[in-house]
N, C-alpha and C. Protein backbone atom coordinates (compact mmCIF):
# COMPACT_ATOMS: atom_id res chain seq x y z
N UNK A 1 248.14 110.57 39.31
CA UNK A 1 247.48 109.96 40.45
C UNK A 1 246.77 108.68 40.02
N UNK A 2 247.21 107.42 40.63
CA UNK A 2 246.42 106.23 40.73
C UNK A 2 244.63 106.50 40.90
N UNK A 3 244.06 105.90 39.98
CA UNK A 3 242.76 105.52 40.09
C UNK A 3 242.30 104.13 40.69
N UNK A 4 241.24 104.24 41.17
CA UNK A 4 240.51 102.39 41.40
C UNK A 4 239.39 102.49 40.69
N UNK A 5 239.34 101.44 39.81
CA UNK A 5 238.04 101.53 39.07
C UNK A 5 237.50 100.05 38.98
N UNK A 6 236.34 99.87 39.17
CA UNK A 6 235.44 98.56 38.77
C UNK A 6 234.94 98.23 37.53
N UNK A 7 235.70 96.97 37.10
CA UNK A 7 234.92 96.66 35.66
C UNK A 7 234.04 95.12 35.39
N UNK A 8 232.77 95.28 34.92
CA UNK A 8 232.27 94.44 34.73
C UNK A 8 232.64 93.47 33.51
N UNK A 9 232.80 92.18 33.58
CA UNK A 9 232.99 91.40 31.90
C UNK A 9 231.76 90.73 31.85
N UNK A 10 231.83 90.29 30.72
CA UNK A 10 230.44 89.29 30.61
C UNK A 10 230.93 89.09 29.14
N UNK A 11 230.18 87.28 28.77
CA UNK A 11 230.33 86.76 27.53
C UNK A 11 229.32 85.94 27.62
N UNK A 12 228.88 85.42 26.35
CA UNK A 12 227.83 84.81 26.04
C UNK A 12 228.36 83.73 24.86
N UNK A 13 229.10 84.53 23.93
CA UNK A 13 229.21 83.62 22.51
C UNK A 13 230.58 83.13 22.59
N UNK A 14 230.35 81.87 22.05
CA UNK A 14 232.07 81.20 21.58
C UNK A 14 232.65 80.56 23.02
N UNK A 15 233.70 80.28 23.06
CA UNK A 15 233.95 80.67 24.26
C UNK A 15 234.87 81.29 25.12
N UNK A 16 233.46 81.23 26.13
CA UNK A 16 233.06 82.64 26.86
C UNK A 16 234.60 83.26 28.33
N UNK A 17 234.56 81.51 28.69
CA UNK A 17 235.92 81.67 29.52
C UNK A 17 237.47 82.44 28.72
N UNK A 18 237.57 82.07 27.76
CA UNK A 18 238.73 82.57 26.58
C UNK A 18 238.53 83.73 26.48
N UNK A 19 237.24 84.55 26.06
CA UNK A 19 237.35 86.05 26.30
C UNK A 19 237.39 86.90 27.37
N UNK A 20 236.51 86.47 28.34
CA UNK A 20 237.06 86.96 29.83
C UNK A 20 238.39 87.26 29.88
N UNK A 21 239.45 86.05 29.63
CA UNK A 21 240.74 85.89 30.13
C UNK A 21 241.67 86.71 29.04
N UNK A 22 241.18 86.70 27.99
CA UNK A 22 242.01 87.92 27.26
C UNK A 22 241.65 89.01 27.25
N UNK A 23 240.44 89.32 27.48
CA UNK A 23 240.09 91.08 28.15
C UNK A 23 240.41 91.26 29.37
N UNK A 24 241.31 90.35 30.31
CA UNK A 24 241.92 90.64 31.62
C UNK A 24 243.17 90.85 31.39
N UNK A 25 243.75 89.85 30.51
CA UNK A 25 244.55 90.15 29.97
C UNK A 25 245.52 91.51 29.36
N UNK A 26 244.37 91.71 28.23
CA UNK A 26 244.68 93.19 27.75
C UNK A 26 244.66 94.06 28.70
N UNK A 27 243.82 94.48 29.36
CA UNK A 27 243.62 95.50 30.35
C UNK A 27 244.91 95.48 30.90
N UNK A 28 245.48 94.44 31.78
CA UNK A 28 246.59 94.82 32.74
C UNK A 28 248.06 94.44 31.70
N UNK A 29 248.01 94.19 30.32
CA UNK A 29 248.91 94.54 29.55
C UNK A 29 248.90 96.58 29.07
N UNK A 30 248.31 96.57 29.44
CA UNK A 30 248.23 97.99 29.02
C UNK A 30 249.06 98.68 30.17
N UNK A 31 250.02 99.77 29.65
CA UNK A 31 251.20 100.38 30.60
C UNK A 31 250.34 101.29 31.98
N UNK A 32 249.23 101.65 31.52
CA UNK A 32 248.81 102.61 32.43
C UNK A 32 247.19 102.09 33.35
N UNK A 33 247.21 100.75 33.41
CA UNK A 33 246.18 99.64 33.72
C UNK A 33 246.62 98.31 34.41
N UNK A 34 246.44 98.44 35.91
CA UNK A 34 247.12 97.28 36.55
C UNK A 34 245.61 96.58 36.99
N UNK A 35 245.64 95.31 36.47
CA UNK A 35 244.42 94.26 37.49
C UNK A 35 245.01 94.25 38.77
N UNK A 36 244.15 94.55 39.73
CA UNK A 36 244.32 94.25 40.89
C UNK A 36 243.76 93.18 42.02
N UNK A 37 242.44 92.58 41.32
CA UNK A 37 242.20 91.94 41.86
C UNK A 37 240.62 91.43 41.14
N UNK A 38 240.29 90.29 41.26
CA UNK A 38 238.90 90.00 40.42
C UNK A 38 238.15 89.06 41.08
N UNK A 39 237.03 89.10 40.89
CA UNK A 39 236.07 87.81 41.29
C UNK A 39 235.89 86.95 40.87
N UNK A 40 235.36 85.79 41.50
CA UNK A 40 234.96 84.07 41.12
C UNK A 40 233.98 84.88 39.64
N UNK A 41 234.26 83.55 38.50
CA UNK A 41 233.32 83.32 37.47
C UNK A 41 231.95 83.26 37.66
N UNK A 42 230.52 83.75 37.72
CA UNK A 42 229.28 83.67 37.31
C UNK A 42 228.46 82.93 36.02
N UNK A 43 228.13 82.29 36.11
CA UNK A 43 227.00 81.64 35.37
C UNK A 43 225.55 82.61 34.78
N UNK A 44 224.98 83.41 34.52
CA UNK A 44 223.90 84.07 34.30
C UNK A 44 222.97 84.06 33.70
N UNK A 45 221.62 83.95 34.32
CA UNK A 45 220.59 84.26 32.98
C UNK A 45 220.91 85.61 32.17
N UNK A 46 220.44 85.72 31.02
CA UNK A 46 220.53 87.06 30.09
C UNK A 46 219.38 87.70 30.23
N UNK A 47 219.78 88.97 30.73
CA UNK A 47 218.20 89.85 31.22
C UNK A 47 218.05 90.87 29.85
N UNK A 48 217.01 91.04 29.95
CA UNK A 48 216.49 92.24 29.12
C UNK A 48 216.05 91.54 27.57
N UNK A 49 217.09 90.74 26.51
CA UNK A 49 216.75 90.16 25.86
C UNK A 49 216.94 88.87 26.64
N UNK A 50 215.83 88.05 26.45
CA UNK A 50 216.40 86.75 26.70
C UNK A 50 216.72 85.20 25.88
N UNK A 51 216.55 85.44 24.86
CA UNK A 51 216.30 84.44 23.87
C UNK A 51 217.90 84.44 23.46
N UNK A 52 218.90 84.19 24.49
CA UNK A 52 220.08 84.00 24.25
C UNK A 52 220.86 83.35 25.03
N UNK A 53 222.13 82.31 24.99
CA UNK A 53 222.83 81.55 25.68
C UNK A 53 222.87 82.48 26.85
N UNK A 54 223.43 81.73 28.05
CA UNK A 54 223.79 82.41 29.39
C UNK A 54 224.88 83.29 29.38
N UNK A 55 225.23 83.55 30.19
CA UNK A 55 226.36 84.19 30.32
C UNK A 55 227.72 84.04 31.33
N UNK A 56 228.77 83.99 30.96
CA UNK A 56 230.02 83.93 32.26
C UNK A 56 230.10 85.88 32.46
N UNK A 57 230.24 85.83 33.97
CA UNK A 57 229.94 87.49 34.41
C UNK A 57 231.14 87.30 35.69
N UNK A 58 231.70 88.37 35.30
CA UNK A 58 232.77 89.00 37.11
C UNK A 58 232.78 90.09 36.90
N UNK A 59 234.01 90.54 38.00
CA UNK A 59 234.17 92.26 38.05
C UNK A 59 235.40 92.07 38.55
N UNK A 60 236.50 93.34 37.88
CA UNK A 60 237.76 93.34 38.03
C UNK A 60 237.98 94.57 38.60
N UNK A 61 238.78 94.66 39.40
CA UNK A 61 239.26 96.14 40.01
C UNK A 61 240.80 96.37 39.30
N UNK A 62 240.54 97.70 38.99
CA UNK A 62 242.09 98.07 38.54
C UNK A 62 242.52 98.89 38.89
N UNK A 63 244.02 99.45 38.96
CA UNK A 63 244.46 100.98 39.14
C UNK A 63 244.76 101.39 37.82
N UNK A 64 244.41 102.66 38.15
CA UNK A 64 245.14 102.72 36.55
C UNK A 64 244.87 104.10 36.73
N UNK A 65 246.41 105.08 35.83
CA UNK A 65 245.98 106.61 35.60
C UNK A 65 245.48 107.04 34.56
N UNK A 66 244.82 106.33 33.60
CA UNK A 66 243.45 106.98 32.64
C UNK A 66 242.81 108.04 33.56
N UNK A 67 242.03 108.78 32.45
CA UNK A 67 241.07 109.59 32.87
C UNK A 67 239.74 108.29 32.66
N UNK A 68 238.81 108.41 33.04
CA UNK A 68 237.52 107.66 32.32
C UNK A 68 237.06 107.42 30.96
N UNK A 69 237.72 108.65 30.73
CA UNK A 69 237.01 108.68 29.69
C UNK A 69 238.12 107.74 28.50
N UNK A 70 239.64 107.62 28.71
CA UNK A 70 240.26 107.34 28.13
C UNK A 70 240.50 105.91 28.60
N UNK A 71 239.54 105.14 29.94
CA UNK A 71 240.00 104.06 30.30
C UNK A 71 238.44 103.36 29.37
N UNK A 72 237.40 104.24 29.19
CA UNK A 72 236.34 103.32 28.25
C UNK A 72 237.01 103.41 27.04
N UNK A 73 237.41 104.26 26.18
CA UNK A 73 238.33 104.14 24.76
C UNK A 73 239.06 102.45 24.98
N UNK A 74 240.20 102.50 25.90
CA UNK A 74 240.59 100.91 26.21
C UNK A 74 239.66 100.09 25.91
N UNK A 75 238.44 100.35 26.98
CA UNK A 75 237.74 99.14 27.32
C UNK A 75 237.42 98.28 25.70
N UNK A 76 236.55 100.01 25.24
CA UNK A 76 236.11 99.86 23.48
C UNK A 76 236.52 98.85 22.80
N UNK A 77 237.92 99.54 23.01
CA UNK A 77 239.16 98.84 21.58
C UNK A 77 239.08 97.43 21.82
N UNK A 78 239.21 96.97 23.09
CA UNK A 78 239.12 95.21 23.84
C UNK A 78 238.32 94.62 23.06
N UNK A 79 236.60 95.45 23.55
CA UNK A 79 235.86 94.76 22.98
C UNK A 79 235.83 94.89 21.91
N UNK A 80 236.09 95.11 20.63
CA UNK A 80 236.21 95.41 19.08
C UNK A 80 237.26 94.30 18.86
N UNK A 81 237.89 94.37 19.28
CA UNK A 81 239.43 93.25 19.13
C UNK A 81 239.10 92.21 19.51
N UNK A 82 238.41 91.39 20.25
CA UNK A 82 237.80 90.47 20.50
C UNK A 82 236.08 90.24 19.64
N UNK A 83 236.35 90.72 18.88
CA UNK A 83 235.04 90.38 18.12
C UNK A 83 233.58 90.93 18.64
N UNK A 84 233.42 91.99 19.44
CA UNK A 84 232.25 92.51 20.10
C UNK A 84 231.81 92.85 18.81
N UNK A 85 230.32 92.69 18.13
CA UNK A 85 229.19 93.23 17.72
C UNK A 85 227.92 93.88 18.19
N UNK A 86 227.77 95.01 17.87
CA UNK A 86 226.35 95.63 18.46
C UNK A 86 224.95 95.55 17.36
N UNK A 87 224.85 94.50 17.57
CA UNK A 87 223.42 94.64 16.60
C UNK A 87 222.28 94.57 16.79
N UNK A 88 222.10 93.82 18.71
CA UNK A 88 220.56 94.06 19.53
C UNK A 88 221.15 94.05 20.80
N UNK A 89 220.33 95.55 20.86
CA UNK A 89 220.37 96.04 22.57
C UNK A 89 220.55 94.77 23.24
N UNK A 90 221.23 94.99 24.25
CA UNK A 90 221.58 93.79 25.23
C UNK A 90 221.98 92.17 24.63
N UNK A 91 221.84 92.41 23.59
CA UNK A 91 222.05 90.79 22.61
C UNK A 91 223.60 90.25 22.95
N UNK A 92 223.76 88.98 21.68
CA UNK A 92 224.14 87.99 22.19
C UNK A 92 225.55 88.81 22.17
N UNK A 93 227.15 88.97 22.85
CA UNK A 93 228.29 89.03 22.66
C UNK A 93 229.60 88.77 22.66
N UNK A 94 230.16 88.53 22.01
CA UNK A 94 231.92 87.41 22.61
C UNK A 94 232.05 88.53 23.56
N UNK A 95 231.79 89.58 24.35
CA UNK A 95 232.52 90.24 25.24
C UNK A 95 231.63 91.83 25.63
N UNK A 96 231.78 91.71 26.64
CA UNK A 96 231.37 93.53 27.27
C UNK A 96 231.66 93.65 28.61
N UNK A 97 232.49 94.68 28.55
CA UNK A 97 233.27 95.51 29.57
C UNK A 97 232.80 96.73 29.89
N UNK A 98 232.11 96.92 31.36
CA UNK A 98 231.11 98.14 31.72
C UNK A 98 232.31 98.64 33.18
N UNK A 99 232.23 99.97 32.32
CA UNK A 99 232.89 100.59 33.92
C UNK A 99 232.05 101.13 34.58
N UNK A 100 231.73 100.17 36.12
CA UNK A 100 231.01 100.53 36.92
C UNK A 100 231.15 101.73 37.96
N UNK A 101 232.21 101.83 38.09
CA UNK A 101 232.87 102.95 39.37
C UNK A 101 233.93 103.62 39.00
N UNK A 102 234.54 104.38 39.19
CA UNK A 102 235.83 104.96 39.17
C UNK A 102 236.03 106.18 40.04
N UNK A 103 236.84 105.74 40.94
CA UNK A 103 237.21 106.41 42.23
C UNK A 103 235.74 106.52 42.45
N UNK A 104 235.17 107.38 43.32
CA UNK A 104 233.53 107.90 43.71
C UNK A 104 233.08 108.93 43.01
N UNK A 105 233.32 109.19 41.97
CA UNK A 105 233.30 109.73 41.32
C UNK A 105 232.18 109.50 40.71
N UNK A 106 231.09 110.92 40.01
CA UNK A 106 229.60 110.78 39.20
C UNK A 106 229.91 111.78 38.17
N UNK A 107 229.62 111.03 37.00
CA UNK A 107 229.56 111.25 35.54
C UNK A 107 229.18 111.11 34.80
N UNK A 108 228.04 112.09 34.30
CA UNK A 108 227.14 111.77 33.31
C UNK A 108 227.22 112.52 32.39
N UNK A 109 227.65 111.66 31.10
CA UNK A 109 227.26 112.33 29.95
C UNK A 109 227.11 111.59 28.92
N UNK A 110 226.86 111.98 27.28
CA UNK A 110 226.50 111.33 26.79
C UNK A 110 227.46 109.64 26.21
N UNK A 111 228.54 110.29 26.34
CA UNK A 111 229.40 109.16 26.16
C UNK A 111 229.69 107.87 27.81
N UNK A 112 229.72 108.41 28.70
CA UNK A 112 229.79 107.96 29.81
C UNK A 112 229.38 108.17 30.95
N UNK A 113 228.51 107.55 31.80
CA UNK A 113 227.99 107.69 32.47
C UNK A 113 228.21 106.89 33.84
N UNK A 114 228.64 107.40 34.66
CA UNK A 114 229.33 106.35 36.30
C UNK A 114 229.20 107.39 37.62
N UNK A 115 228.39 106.24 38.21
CA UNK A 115 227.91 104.92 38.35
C UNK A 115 227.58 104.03 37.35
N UNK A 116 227.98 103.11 36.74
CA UNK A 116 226.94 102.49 35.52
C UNK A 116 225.43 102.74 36.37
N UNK A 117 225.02 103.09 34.78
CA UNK A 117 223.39 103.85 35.35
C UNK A 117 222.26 102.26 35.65
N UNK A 118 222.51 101.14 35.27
CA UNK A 118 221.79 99.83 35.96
C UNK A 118 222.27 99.06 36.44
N UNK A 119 223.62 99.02 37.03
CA UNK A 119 224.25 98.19 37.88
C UNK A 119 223.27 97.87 39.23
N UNK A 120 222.73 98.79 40.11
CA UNK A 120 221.98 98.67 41.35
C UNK A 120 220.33 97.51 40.66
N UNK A 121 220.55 97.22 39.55
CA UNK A 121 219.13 96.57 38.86
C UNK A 121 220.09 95.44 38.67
N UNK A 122 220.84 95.12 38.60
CA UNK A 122 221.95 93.39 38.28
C UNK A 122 222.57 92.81 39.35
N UNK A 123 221.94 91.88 39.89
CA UNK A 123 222.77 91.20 40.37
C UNK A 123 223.98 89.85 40.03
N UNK A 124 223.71 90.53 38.86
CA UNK A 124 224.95 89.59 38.00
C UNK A 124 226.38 90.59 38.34
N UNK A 125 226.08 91.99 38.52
CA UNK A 125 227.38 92.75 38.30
C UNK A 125 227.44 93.26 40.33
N UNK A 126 225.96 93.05 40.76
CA UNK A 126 226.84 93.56 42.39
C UNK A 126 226.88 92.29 43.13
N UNK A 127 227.12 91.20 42.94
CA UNK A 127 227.40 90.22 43.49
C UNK A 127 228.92 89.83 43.51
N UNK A 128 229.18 89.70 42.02
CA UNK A 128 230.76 89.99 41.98
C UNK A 128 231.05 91.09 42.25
N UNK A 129 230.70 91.85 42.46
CA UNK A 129 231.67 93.44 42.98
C UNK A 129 231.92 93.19 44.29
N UNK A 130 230.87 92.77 45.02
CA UNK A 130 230.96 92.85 46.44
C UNK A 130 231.69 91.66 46.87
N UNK A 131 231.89 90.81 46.22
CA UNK A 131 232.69 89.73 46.47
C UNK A 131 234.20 90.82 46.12
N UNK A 132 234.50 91.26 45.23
CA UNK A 132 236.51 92.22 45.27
C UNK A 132 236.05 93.14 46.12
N UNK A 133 235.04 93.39 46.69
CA UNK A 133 235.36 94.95 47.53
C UNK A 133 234.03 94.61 48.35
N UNK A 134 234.23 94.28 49.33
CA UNK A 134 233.20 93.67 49.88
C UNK A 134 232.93 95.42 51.35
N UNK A 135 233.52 96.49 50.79
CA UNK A 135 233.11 97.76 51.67
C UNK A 135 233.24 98.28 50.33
N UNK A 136 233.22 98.36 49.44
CA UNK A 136 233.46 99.35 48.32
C UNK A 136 231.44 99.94 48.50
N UNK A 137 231.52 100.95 48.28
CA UNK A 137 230.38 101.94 48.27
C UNK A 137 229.95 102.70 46.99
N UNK A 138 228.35 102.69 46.79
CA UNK A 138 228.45 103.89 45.81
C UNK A 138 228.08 105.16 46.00
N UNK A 139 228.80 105.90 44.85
CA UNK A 139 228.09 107.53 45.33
C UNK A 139 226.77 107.67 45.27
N UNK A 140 226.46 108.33 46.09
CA UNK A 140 224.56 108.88 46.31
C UNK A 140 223.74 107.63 46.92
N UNK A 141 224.53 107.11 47.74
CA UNK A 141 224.01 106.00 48.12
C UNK A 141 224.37 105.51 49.44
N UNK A 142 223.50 105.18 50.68
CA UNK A 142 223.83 105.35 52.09
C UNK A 142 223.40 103.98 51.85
N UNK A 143 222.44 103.21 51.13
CA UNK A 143 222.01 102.00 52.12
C UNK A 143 223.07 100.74 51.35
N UNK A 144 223.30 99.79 52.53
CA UNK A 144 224.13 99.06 52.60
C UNK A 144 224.10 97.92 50.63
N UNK A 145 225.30 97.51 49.93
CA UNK A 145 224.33 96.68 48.59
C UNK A 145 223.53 95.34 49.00
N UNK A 146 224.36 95.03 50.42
CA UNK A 146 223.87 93.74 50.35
C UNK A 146 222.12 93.46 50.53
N UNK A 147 221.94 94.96 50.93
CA UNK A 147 220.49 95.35 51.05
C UNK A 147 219.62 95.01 49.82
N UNK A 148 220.61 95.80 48.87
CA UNK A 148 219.75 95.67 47.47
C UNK A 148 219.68 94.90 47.20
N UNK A 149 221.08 93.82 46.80
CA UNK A 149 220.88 92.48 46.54
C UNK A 149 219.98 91.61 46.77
N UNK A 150 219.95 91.46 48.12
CA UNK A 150 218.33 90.68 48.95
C UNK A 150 217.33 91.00 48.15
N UNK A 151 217.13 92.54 47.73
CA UNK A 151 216.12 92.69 46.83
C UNK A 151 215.92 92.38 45.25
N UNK A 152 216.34 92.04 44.73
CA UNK A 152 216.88 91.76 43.40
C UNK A 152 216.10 90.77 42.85
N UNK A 153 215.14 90.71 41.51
CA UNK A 153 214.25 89.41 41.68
C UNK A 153 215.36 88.47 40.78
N UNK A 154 216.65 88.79 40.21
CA UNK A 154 217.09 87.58 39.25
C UNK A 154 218.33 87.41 40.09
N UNK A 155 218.66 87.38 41.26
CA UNK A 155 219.73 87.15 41.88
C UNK A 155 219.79 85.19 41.99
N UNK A 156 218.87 84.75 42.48
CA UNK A 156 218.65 83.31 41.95
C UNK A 156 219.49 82.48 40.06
N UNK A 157 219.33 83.89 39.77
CA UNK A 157 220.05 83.59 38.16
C UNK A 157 221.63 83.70 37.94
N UNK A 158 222.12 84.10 39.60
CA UNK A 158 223.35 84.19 39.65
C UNK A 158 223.96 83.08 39.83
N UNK A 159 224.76 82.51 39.09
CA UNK A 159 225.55 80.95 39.69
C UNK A 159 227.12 80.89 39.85
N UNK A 160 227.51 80.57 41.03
CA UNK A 160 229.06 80.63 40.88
C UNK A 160 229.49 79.39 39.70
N UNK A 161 230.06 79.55 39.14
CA UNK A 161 230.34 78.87 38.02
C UNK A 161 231.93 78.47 37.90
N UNK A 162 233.26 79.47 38.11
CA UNK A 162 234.07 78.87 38.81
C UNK A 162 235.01 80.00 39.71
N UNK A 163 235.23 79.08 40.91
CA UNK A 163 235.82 79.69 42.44
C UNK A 163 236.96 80.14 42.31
N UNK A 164 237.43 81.66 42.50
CA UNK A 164 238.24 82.02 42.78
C UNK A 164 239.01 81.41 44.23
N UNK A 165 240.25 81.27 43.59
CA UNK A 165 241.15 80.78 44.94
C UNK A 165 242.28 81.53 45.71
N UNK A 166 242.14 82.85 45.13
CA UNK A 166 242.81 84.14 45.92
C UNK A 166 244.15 84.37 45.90
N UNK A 167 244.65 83.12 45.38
CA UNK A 167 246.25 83.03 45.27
C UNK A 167 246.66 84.33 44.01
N UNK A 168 246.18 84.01 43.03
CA UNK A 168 247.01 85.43 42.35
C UNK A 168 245.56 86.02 40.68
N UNK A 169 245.32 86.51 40.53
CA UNK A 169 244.18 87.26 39.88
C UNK A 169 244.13 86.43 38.29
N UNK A 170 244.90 85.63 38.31
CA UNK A 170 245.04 85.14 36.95
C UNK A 170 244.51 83.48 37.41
N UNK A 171 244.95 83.17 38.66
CA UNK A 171 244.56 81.90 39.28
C UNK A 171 243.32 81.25 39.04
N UNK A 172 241.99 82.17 38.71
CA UNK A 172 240.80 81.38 38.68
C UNK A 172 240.70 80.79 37.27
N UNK A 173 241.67 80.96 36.57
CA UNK A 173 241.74 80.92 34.86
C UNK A 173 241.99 79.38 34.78
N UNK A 174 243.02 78.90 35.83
CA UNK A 174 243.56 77.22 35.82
C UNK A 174 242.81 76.57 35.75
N UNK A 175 242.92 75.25 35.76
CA UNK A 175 241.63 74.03 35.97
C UNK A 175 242.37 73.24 36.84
């Protein structure tokens, strides 16, 4: 059975457009992982640490018949293969790939946890979401995002940076 799942990217180091586009890449090179569709590029302040370059931020929807748990293993390997380092919480990275949703589905454990457990705190990651799925919903959750969003104090830190043009999911990559 086909899955839909939401994935967040974000980059900070090197550049940042080049890793996006090969962790979109990989993903829908993978036999059991189709991109289906993605959002305009983001500009971002870096929350939590901040003493670090900005960030390029979207969100990709995919199908794909992974389990979750075997579609973060993917995600992992991406980011490892692209040079991801973990050496400060939230710090600087060529790449990170957060699975925000999968199907409506809630899962918590120690390895994975979805809903991503601070997505409803970023409006770096529900701005682009709601831009690919502009009815997509989360579980345990009745009030509308665009609600939250309004509420959000770093949504101002969100910048479209470059416009998706809808023609085909690889399209916003051109110049």
């Amino acid at each position: 059975m086909e899955t839909i799942a939401y994935i967040a990217l974000g980059s900070n180091l090197g550049d940042r457009l080049s890793y996006l586009r090969s962790a979109i890449e990989a993903l829908n090179d993978h036999k059991e992982i189709a991109v289906t569709s993605s959002s305009s590029i983001y500009e971002t302040d870096p929350v939590g640490y901040v003493n670090q370059g900005k960030f390029l931020n979207m969100v990709i929807e995919v199908a794909t018949t992974l389990s979750p748990f075997a579609l973060l293993d993917v995600t992992q390997e991406i980011e490892q293969k692209l040079g991801r380092k973990r050496e400060v919480r939230w710090g600087p990275r060529t790449l990170d790939l957060d699975i925000l949703l999968y199907n409506h589905e809630n899962i918590e454990t120690e390895q994975l946890t979805i809903p991503h457990p601070r997505m409803m705190e970023r409006a770096f990651v529900l701005i682009p979401l709601l831009e690919v799925n502009a009815f997509v919903t989360i579980p345990t959750l009745s009030e509308p995002l665009t609600d939250i969003i309004d509420r959000l104090p770093d949504k101002k830190g969100v910048r479209l940076w470059k416009q998706k043009d809808g023609e085909d999911v690889f399209a916003l990559f051109e110049s």
